[in-house]
N, C-alpha and C. Protein backbone atom coordinates (compact mmCIF):
# COMPACT_ATOMS: atom_id res chain seq x y z
N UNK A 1 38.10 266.62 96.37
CA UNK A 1 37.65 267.96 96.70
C UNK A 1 38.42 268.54 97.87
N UNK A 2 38.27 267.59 98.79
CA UNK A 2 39.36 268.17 100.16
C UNK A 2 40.93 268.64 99.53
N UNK A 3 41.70 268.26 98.84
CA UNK A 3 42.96 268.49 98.32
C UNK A 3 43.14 269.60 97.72
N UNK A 4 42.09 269.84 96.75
CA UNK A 4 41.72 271.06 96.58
C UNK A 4 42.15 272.29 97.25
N UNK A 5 41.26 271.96 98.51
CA UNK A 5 40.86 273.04 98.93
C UNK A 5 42.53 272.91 100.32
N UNK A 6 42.73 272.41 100.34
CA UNK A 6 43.78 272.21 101.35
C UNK A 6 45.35 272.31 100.56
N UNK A 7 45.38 272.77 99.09
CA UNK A 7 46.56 273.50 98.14
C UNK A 7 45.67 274.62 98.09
N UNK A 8 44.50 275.42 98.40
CA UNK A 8 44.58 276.49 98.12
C UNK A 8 44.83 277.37 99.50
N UNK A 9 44.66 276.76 100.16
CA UNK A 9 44.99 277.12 101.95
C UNK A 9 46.65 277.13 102.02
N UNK A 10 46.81 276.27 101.34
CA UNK A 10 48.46 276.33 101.56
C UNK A 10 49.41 277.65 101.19
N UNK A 11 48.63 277.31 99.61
CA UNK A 11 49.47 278.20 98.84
C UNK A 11 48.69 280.19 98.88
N UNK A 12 47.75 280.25 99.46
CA UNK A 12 47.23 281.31 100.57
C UNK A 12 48.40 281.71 101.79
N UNK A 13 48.84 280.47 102.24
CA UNK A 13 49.62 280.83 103.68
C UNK A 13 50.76 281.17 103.29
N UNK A 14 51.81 280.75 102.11
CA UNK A 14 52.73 280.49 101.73
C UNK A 14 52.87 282.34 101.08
N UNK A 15 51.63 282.50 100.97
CA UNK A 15 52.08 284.13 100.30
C UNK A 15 51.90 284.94 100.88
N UNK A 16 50.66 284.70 102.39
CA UNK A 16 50.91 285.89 102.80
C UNK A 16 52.07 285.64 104.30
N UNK A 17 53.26 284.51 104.20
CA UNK A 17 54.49 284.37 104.79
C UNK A 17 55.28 285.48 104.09
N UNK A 18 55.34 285.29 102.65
CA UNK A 18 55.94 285.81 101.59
C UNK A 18 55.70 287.31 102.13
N UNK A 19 54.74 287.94 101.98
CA UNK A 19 54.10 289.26 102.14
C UNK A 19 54.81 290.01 103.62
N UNK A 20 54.34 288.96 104.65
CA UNK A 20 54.59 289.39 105.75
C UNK A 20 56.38 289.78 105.87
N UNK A 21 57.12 288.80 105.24
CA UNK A 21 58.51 288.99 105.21
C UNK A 21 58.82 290.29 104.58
N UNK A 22 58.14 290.73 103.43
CA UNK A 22 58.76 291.57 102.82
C UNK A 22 58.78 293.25 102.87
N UNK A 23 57.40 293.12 103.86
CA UNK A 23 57.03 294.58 105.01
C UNK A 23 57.66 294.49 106.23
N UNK A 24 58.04 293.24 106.86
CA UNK A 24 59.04 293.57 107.67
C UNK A 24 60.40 293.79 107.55
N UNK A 25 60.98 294.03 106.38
CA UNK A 25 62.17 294.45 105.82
C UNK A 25 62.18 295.59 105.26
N UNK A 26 61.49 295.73 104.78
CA UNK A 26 61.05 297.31 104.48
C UNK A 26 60.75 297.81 106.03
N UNK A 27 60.39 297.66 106.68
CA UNK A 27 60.17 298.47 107.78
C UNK A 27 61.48 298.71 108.57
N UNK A 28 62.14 297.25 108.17
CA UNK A 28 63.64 297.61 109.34
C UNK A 28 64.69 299.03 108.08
N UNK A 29 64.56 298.45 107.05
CA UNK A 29 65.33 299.46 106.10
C UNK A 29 65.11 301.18 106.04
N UNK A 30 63.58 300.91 106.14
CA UNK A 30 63.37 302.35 106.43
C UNK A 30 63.69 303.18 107.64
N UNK A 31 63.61 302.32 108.90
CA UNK A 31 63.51 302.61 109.80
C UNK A 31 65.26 303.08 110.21
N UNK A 32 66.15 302.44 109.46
CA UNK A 32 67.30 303.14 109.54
C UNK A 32 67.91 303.72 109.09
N UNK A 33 67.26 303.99 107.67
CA UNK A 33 67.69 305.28 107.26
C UNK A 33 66.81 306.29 107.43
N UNK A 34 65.15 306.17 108.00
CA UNK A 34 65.24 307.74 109.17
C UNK A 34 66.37 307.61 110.44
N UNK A 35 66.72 306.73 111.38
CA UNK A 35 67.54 307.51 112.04
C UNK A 35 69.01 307.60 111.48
N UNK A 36 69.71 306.94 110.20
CA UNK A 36 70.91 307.95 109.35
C UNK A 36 70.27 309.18 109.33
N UNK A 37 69.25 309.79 108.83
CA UNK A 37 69.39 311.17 108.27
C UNK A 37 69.01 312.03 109.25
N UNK A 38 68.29 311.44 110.49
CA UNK A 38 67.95 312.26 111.67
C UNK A 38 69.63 312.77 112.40
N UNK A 39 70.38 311.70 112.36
CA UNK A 39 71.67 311.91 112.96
C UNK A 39 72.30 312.82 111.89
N UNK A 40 72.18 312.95 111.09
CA UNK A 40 73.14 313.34 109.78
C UNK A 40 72.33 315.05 110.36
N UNK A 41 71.00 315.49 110.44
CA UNK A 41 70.71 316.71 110.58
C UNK A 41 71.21 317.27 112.17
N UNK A 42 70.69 316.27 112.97
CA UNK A 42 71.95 316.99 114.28
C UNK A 42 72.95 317.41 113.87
N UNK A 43 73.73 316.42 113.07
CA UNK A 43 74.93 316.70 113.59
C UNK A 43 75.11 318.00 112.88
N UNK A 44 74.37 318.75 111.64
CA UNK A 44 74.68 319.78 111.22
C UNK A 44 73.98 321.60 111.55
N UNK A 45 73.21 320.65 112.80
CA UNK A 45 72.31 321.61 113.54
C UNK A 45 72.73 323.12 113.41
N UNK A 46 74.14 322.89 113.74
CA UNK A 46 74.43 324.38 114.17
C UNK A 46 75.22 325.39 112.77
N UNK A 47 74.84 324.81 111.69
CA UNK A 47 75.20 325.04 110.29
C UNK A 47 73.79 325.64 109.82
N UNK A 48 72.82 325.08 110.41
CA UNK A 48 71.42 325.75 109.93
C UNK A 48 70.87 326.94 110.59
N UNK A 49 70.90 327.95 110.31
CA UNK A 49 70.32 329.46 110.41
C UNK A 49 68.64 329.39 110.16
N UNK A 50 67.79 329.83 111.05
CA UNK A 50 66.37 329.88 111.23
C UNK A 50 65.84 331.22 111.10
């Protein structure tokens, strides 16, 4: 019974490692292409008429 329950703890931890990895890559990816396109609109600042 203990074995059990100590592969379902495992394989619990093992996914949310999995999980955790894959929002922190998404977060770095996103996070640089807002500042590509933030730089990309400076730089055309003075092309845009308001």
């Amino acid at each position: 019974m203990d074995e059990k329950v100590y592969k379902t703890i495992g394989s619990t931890g093992a996914a949310n490692l999995a999980l955790g990895i894959c929002v922190l890559v998404t977060g770095i990816v996103s996070g640089i292409l807002l500042i590509i396109n933030g730089a990309r609109l400076l730089k055309s600042k003075s092309k845009i008429l308001l």
